[in-house]
C-alpha atoms as a PDB file:
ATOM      1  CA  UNK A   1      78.248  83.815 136.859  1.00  0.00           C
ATOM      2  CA  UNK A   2      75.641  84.525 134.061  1.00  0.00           C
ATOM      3  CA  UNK A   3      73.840  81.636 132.062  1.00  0.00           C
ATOM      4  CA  UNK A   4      75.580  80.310 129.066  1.00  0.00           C
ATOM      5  CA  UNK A   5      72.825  80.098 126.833  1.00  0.00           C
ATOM      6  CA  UNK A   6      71.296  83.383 127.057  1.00  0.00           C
ATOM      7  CA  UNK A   7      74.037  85.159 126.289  1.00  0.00           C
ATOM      8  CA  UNK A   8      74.996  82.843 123.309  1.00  0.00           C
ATOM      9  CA  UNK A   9      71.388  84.253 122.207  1.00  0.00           C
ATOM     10  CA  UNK A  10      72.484  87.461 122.447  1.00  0.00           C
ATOM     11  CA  UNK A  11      75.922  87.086 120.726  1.00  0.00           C
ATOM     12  CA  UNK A  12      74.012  85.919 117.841  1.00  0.00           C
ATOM     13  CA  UNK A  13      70.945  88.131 117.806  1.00  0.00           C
ATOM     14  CA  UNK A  14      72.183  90.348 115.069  1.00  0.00           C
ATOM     15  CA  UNK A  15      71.694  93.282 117.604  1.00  0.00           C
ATOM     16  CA  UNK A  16      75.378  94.888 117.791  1.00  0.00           C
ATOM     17  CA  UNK A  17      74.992  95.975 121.144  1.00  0.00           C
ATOM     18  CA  UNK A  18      74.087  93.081 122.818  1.00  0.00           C
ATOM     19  CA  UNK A  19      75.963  91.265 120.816  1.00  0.00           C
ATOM     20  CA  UNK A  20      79.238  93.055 122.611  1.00  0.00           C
ATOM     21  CA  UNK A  21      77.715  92.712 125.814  1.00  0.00           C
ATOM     22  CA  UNK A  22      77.516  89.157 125.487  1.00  0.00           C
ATOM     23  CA  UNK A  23      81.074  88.906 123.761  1.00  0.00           C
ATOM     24  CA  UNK A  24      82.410  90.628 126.822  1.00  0.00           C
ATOM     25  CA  UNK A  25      80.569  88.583 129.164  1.00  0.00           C
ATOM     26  CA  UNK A  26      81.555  85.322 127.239  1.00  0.00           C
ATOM     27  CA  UNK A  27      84.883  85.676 127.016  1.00  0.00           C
ATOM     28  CA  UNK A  28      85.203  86.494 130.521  1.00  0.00           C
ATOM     29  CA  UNK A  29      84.095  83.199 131.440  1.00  0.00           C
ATOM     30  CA  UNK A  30      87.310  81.623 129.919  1.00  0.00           C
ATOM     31  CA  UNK A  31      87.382  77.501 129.027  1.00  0.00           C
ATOM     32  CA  UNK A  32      83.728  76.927 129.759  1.00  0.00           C
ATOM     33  CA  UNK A  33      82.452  78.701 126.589  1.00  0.00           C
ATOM     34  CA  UNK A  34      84.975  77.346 124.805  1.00  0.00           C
ATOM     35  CA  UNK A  35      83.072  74.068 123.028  1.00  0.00           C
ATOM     36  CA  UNK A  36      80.220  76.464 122.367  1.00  0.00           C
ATOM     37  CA  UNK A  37      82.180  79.398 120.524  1.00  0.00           C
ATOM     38  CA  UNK A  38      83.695  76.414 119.027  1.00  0.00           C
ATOM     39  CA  UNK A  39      80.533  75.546 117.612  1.00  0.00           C
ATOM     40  CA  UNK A  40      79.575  78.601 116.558  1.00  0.00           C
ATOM     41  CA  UNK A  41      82.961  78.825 113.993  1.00  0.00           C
ATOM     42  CA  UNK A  42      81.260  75.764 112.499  1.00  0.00           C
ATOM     43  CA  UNK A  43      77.581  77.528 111.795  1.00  0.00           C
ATOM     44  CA  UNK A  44      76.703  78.203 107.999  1.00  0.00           C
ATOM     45  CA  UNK A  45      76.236  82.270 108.988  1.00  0.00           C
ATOM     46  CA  UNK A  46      79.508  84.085 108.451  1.00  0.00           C
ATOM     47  CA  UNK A  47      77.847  86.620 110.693  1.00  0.00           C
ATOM     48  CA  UNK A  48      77.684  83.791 114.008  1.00  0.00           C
ATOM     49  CA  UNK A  49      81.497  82.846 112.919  1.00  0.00           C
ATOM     50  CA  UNK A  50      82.833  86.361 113.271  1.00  0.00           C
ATOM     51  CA  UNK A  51      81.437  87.011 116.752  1.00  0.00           C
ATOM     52  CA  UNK A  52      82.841  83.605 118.003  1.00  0.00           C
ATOM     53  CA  UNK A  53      86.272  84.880 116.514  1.00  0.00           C
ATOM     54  CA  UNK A  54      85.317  88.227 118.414  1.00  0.00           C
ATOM     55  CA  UNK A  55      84.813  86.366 121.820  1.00  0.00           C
ATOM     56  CA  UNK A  56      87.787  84.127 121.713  1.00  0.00           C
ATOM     57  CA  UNK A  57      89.839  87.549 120.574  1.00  0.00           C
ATOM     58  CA  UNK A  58      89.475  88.750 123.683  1.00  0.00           C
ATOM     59  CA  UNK A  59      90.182  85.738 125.922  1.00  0.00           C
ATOM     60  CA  UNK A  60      93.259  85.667 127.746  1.00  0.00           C
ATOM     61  CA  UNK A  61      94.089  82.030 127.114  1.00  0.00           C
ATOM     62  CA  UNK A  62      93.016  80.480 123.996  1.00  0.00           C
ATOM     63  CA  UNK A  63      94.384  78.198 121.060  1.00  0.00           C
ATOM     64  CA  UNK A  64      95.528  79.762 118.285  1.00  0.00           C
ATOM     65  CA  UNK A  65      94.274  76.551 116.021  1.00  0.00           C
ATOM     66  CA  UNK A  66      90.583  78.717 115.894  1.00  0.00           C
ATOM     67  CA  UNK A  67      92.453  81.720 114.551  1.00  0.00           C
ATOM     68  CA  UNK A  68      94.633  79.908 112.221  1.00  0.00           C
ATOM     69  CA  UNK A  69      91.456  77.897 110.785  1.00  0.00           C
ATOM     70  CA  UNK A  70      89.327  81.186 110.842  1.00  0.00           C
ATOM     71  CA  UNK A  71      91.885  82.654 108.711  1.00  0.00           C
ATOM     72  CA  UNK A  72      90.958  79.943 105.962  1.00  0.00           C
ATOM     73  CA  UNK A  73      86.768  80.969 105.789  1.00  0.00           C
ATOM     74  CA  UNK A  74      85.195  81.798 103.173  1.00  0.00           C
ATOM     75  CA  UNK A  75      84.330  85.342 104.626  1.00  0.00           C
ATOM     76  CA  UNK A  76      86.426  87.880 104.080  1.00  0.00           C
ATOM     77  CA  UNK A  77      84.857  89.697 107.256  1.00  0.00           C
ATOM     78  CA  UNK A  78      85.598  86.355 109.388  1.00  0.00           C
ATOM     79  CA  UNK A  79      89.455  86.054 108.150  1.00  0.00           C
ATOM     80  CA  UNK A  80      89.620  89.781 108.891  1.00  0.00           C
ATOM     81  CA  UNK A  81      88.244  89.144 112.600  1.00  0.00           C
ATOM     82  CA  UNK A  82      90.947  86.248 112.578  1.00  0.00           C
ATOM     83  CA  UNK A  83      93.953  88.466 111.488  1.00  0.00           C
ATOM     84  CA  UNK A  84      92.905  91.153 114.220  1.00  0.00           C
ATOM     85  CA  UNK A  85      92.902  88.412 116.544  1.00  0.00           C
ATOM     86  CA  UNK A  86      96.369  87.186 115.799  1.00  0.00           C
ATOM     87  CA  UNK A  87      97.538  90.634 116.036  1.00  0.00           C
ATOM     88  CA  UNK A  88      96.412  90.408 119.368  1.00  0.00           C
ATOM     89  CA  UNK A  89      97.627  86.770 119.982  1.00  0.00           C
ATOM     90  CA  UNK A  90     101.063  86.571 118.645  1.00  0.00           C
ATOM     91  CA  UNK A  91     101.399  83.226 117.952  1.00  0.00           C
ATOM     92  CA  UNK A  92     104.720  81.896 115.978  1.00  0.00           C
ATOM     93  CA  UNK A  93     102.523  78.588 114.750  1.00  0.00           C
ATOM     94  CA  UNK A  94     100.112  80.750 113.051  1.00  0.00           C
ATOM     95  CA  UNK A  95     102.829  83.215 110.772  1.00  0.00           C
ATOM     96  CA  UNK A  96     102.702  80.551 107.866  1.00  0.00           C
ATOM     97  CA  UNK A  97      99.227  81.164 107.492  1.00  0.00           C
ATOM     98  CA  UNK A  98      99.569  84.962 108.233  1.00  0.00           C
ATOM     99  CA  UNK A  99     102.200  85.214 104.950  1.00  0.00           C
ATOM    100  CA  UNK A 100      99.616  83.281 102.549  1.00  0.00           C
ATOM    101  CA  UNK A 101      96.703  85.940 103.762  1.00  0.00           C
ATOM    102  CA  UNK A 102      99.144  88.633 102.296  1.00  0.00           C
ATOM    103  CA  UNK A 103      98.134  87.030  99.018  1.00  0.00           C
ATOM    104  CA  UNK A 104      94.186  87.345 100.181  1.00  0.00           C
ATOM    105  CA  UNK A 105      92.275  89.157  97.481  1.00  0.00           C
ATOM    106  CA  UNK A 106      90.648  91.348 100.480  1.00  0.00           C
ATOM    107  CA  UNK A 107      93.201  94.456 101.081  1.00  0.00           C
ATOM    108  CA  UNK A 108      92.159  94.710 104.434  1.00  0.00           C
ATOM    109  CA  UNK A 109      92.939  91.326 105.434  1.00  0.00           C
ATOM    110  CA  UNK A 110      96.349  91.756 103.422  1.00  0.00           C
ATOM    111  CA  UNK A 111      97.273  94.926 106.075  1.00  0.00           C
ATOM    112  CA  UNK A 112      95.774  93.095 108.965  1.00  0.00           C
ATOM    113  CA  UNK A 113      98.076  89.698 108.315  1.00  0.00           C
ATOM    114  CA  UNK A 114     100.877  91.890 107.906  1.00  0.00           C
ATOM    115  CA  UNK A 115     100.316  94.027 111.160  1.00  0.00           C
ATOM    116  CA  UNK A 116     100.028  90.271 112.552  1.00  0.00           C
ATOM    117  CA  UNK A 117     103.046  89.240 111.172  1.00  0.00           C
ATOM    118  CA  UNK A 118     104.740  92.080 112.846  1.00  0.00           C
ATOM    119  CA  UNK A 119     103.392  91.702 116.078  1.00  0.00           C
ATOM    120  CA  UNK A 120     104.655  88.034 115.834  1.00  0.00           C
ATOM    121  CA  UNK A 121     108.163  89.341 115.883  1.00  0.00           C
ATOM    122  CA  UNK A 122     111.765  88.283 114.515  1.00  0.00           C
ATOM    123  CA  UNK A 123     110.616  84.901 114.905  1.00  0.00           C
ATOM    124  CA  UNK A 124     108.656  85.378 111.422  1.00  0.00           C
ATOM    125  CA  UNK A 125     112.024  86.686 109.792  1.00  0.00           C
ATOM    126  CA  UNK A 126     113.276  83.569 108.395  1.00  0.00           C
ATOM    127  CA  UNK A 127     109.396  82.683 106.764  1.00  0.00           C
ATOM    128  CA  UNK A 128     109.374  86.340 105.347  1.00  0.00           C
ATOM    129  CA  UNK A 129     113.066  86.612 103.906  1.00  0.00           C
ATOM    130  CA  UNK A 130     111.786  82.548 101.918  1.00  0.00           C
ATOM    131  CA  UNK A 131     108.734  84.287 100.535  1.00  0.00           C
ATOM    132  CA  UNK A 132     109.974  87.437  99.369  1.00  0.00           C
ATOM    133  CA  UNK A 133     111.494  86.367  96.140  1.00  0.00           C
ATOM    134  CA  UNK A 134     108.460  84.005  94.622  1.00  0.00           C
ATOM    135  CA  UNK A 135     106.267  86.480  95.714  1.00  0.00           C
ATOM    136  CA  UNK A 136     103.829  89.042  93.540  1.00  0.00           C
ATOM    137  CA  UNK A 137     104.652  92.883  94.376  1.00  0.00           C
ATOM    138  CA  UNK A 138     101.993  93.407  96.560  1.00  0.00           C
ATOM    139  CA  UNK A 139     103.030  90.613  98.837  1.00  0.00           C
ATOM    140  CA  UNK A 140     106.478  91.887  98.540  1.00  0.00           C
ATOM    141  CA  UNK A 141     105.742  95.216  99.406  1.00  0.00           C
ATOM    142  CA  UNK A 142     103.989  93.919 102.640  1.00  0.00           C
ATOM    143  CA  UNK A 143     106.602  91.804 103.425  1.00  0.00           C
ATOM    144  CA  UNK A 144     108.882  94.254 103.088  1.00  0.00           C
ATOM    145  CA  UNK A 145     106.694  96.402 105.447  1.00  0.00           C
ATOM    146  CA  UNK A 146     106.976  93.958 108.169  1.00  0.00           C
ATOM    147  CA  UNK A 147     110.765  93.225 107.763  1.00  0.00           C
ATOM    148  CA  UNK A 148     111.327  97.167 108.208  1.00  0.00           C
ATOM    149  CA  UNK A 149     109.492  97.192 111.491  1.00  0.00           C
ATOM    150  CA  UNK A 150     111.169  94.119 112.867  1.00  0.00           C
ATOM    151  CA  UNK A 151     114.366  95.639 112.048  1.00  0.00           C
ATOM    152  CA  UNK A 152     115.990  92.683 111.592  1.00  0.00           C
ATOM    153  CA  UNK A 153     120.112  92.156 110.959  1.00  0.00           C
ATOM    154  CA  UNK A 154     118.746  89.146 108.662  1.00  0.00           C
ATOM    155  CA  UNK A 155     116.730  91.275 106.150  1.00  0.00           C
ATOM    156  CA  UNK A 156     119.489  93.636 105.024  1.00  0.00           C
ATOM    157  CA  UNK A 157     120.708  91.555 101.570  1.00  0.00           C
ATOM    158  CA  UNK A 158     116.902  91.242 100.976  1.00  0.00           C
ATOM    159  CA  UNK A 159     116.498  95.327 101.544  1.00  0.00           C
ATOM    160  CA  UNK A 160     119.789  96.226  99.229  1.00  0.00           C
ATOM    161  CA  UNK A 161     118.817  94.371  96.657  1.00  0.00           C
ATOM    162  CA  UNK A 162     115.137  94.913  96.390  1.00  0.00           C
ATOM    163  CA  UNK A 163     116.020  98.973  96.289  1.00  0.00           C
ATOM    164  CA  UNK A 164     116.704  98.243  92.760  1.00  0.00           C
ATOM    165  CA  UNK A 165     113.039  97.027  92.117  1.00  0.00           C
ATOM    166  CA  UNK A 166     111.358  99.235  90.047  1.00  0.00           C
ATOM    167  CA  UNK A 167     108.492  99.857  92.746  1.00  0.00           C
ATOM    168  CA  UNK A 168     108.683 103.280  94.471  1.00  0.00           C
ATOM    169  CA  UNK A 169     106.783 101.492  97.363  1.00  0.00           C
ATOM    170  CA  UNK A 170     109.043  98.607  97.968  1.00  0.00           C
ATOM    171  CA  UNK A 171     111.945 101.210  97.422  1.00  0.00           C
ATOM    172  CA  UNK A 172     110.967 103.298 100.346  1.00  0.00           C
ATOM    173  CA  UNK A 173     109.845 100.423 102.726  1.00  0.00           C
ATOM    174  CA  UNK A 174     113.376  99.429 102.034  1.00  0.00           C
ATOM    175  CA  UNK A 175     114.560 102.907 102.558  1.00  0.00           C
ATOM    176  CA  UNK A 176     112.870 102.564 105.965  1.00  0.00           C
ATOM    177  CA  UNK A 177     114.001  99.060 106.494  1.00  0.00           C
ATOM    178  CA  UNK A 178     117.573 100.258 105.977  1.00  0.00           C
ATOM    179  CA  UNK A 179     117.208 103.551 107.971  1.00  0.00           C
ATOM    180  CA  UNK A 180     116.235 101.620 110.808  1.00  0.00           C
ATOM    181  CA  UNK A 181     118.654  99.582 111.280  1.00  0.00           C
ATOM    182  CA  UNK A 182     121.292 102.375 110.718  1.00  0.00           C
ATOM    183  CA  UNK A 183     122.231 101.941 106.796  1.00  0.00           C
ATOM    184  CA  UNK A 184     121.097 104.144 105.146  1.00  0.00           C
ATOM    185  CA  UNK A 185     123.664 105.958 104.666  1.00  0.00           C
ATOM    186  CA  UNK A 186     126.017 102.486 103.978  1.00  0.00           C
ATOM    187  CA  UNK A 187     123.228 102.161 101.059  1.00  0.00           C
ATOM    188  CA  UNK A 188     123.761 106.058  99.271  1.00  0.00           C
ATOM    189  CA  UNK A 189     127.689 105.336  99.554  1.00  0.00           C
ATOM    190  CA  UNK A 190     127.214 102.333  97.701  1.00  0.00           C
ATOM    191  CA  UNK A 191     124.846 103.660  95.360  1.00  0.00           C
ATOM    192  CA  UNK A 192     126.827 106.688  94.458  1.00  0.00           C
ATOM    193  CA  UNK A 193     130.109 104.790  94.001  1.00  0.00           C
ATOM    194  CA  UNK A 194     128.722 102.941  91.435  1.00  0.00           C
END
């Protein structure tokens, strides 16, 4: 087994390539490096923080409590890393979290927590469906996003009535929502009736 400390060197050398070698290495080791990466989320370089959120990513078993915190730095590149890695990590305990990053001012992190969010599952439903209606349009539109993928029984009052928004995006996630779980055509019946 290599040495810790020579490839925590690396990992934070600022050279990208050994930087993945040593991220690959590390979280191969499993528990062991765990106090150390741990650490390294509390250093005052954004730069050290995002390639202990990198090595944990990758580990097979580890608590979600470093993503979920991660997802609250000041970095937008470290939140980012931390969204990615809950994509990865589906963890139910961490969707609150996930649904206030779709309010992030970083897009990116906005599409990652939603792709997140999705890979979470129908578990998330019931969070999504309570923050839809407080929520600005962008958030809704994400939301939305991630309730058409889950295609979820539970979303369809939330779907037919946000297709009278007046946002062409949130109409056609809707659209989608709907056509995936086989209404679509329920929806133009109603629409034309009335």
């Amino acid at each position: 087994m290599p040495s810790l400390d020579p490839l925590l060197k690396d990992l934070v050398s600022g050279d990208e390539t050994r930087a993945e070698n040593a991220a690959i290495q590390l979280g191969q080791m499993g528990g062991s490096v765990l106090p150390a990466l741990g650490a390294l989320l509390k250093s005052s370089d954004p730069d050290h923080r995002w390639w202990a959120v990198r090595t944990l990513a990758q580990m097979s078993d580890v608590n979600c409590d470093y993503f979920i915190e991660a997802l609250k730095d000041v970095s937008a590149e470290v939140r980012q890393a931390a969204a990615l890695a809950l994509a990865a990590h589906p963890f139910g305990q961490a969707a609150p979290v996930l649904v206030q990053a779709l309010s992030d001012e970083d897009a990116m992190l906005q599409t990652l927590a939603a792709n997140a969010l999705s890979a979470i599952g129908r578990p998330v439903v019931p969070i999504l469906l309570d923050a839809f209606p407080g929520s600005p349009l962008s958030v809704k539109i994400h939301i939305m996003r991630v309730l058409a993928e889950l295609r979820d029984p539970r979303a369809i009052p939330v779907m037919m009535e946000a297709m009278q928004a007046g946002s062409a995006i949130l109409q056609r996630w809707c659209e989608i929502g709907l056509q995936q779980l086989g209404l679509d055509m329920v929806y133009l019946k109603m629409v034309s009736s009335q």
